[in-house]
Protein backbone atom coordinates (compact mmCIF):
# COMPACT_ATOMS: atom_id res chain seq x y z
CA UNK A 1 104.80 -115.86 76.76
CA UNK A 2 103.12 -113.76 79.47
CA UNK A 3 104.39 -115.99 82.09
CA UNK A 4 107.93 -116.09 80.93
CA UNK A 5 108.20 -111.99 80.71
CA UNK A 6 107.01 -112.62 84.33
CA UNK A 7 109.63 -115.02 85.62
CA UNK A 8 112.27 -112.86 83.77
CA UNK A 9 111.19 -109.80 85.12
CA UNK A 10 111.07 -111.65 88.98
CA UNK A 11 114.38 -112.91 88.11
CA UNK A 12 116.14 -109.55 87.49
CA UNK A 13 115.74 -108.29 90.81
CA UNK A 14 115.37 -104.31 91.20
CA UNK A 15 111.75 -104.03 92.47
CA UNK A 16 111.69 -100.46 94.24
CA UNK A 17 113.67 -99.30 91.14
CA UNK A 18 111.63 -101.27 88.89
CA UNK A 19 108.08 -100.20 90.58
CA UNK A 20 108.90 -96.35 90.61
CA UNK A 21 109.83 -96.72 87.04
CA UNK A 22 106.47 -98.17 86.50
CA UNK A 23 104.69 -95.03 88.44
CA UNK A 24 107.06 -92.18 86.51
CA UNK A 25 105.11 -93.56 82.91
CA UNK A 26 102.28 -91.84 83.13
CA UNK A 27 100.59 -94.08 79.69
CA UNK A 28 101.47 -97.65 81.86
CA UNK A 29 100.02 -96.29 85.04
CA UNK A 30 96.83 -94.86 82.91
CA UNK A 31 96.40 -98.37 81.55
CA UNK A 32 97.14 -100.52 84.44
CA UNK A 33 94.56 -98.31 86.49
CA UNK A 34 91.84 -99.81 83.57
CA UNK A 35 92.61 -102.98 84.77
CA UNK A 36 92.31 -102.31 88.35
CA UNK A 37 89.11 -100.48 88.15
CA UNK A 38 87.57 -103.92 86.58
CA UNK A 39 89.18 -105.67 90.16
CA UNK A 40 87.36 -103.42 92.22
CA UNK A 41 84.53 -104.10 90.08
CA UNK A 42 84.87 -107.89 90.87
CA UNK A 43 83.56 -107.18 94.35
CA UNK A 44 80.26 -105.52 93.47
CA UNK A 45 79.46 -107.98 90.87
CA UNK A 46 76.78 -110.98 91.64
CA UNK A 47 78.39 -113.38 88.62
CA UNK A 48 82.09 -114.26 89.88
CA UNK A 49 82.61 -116.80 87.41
CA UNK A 50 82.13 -114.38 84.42
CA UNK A 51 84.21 -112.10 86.54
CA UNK A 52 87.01 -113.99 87.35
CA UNK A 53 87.23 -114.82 83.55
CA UNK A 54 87.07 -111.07 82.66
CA UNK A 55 89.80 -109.93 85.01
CA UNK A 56 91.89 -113.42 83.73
CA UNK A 57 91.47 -111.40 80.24
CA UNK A 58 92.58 -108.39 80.67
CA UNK A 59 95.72 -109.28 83.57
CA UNK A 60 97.39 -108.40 80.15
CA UNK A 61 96.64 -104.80 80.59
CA UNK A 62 98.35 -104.63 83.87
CA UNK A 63 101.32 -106.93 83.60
CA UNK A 64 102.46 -105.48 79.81
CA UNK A 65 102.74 -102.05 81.14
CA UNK A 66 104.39 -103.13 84.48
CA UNK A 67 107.39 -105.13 82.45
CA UNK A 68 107.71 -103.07 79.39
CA UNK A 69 107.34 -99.59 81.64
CA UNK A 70 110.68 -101.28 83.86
CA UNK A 71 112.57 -102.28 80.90
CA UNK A 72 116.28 -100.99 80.01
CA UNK A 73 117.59 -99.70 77.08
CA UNK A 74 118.60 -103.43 76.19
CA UNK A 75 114.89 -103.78 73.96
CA UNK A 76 114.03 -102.08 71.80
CA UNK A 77 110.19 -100.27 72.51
CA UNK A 78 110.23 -98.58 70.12
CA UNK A 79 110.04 -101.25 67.73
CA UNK A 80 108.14 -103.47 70.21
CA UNK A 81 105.50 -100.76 69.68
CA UNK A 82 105.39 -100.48 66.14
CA UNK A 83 105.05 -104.22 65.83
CA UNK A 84 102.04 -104.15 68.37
CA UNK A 85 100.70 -101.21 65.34
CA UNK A 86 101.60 -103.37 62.53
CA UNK A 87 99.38 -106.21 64.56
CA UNK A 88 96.61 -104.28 65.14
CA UNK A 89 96.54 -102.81 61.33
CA UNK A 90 97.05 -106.61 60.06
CA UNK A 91 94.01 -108.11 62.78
CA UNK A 92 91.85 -104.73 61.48
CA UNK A 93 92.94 -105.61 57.55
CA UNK A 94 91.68 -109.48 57.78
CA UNK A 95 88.33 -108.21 59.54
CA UNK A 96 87.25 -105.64 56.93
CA UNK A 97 88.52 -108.34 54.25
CA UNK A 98 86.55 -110.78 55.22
CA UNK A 99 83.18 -108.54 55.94
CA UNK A 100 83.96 -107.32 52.22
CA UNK A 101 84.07 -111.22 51.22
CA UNK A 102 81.08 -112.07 52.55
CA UNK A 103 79.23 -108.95 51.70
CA UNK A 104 80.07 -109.69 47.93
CA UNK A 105 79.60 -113.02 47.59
CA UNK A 106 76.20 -112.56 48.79
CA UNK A 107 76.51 -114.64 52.34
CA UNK A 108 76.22 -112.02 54.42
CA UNK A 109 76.37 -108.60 56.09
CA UNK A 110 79.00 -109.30 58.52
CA UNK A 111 80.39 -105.57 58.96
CA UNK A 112 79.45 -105.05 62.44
CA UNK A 113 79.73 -106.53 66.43
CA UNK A 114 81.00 -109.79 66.89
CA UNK A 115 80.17 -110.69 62.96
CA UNK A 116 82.95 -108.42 62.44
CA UNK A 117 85.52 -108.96 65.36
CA UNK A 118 86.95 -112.06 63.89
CA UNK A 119 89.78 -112.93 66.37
CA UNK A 120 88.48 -111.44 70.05
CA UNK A 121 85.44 -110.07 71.45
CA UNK A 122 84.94 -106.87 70.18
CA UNK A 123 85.50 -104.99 73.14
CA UNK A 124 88.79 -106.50 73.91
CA UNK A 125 89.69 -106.23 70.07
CA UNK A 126 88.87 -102.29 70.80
CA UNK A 127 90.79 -101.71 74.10
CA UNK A 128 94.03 -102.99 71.73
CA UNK A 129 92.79 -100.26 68.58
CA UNK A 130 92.38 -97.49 71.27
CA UNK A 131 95.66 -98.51 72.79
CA UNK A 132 97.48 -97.89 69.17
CA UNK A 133 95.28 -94.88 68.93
CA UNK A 134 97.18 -93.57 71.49
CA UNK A 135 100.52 -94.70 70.59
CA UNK A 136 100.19 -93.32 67.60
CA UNK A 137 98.86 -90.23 68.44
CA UNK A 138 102.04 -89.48 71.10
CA UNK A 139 104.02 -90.36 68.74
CA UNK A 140 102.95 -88.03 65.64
CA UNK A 141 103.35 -85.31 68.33
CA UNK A 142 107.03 -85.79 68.10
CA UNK A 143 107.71 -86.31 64.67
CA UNK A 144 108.96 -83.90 62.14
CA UNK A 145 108.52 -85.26 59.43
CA UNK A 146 104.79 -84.52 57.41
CA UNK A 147 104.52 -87.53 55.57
CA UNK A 148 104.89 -89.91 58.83
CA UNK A 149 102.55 -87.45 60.62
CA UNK A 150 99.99 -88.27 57.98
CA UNK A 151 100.46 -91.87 57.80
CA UNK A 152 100.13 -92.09 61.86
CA UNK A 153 97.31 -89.89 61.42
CA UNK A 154 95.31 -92.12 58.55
CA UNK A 155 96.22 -95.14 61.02
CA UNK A 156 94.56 -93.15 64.39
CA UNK A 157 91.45 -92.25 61.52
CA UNK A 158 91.68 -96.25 59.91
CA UNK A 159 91.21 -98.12 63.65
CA UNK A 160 89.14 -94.94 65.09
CA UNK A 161 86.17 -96.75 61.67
CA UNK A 162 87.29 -99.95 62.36
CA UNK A 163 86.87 -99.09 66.51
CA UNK A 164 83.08 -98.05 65.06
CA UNK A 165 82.66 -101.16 63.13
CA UNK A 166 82.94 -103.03 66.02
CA UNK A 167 80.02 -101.66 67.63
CA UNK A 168 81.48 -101.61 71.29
CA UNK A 169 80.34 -98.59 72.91
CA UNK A 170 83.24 -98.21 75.52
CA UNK A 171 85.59 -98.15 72.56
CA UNK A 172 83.91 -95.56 71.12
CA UNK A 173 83.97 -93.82 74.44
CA UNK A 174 87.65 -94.45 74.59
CA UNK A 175 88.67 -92.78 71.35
CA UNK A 176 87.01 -89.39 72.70
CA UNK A 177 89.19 -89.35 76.17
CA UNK A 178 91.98 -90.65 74.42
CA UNK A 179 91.47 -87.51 72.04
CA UNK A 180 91.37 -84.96 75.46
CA UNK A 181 94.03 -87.17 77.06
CA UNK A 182 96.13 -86.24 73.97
CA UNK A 183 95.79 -83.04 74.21
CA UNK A 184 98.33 -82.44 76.98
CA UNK A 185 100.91 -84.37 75.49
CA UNK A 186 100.75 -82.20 72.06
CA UNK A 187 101.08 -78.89 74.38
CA UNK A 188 104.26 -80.56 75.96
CA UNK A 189 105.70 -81.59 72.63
CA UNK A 190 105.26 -78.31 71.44
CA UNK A 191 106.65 -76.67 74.49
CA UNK A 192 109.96 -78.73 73.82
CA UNK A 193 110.59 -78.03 70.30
């Protein structure tokens, strides 16, 4: 799939229009930069194997910003974005599910790290729950309705646990800047209303 959005988004032309779009969103810049700082990375590390496979990994972090930031009104993000929520929500639901399983059938305590984290590594499977985190957490900021608010708000508090339960550290990290990183976005919200 990632190489198709790719070849479309080569196909369509527009590149200097495209690329400033990219640099105007501030969100697909702040993630793309994640990946880059793991590129620069690559030079100062002694294992290039392992590092090669890491950057291979998260390429998704740069090249999903860089096509969805340059996209037209013809999709719909929006809804792209509350599927990628609905995802994360469903991946989080299955791992707590099947901790709970084992914990009561007496197999084992599988609540925690990579026990836990049944479909990536647990700091990938983060970096996706922080990303939400943050979707979600623009998006209450704009919404005037109380009831949404507090759903949005028991999904930022639901993957913020299940962010926990996976025991990665940088996640963990990440909800806390994402929290002061939100913080300007709420003042602007406010300011437009």
């Amino acid at each position: 799939i990632i190489i198709l959005l790719i070849f479309f988004w080569l196909l369509s032309g527009n590149f200097k229009i495209r690329l400033l779009q990219f640099f105007k969103n501030k969100i697909a810049v702040f993630f793309s930069a994640f990946f880059f700082l793991h590129l620069i990375g690559l030079f100062y590390s002694d294992n290039l194997k392992y590092g090669f496979a890491d950057i291979e990994t998260k390429l998704s972090l740069f090249i999903f910003p860089l096509i969805f930031s340059a996209i037209g009104e013809k999709i719909d993000k929006d809804k792209i974005l509350r599927f990628f929520i609905l995802g994360c929500f469903t991946a989080s639901m299955v791992c707590f599910l099947k901790a709970a399983y084992l914990f009561f059938t007496g197999s084992a305590v599988n609540f925690f790290y990579t026990d836990f984290s049944l479909f990536l590594h647990p700091s990938y499977f983060a970096v996706y729950l922080n990303l939400a985190i943050l979707i979600l957490l623009i998006r209450s900021f704009n919404l005037n309705s109380l009831i949404l608010k507090m759903v949005n708000y028991s999904l930022v508090l639901f993957f913020s646990v299940t962010v926990i339960f996976l025991s990665s550290k940088m996640g963990i990290i990440w909800i806390l800047v994402i929290s002061i990183i939100g913080r300007p976005f709420k003042r602007k919200s406010a300011a437009g209303n």
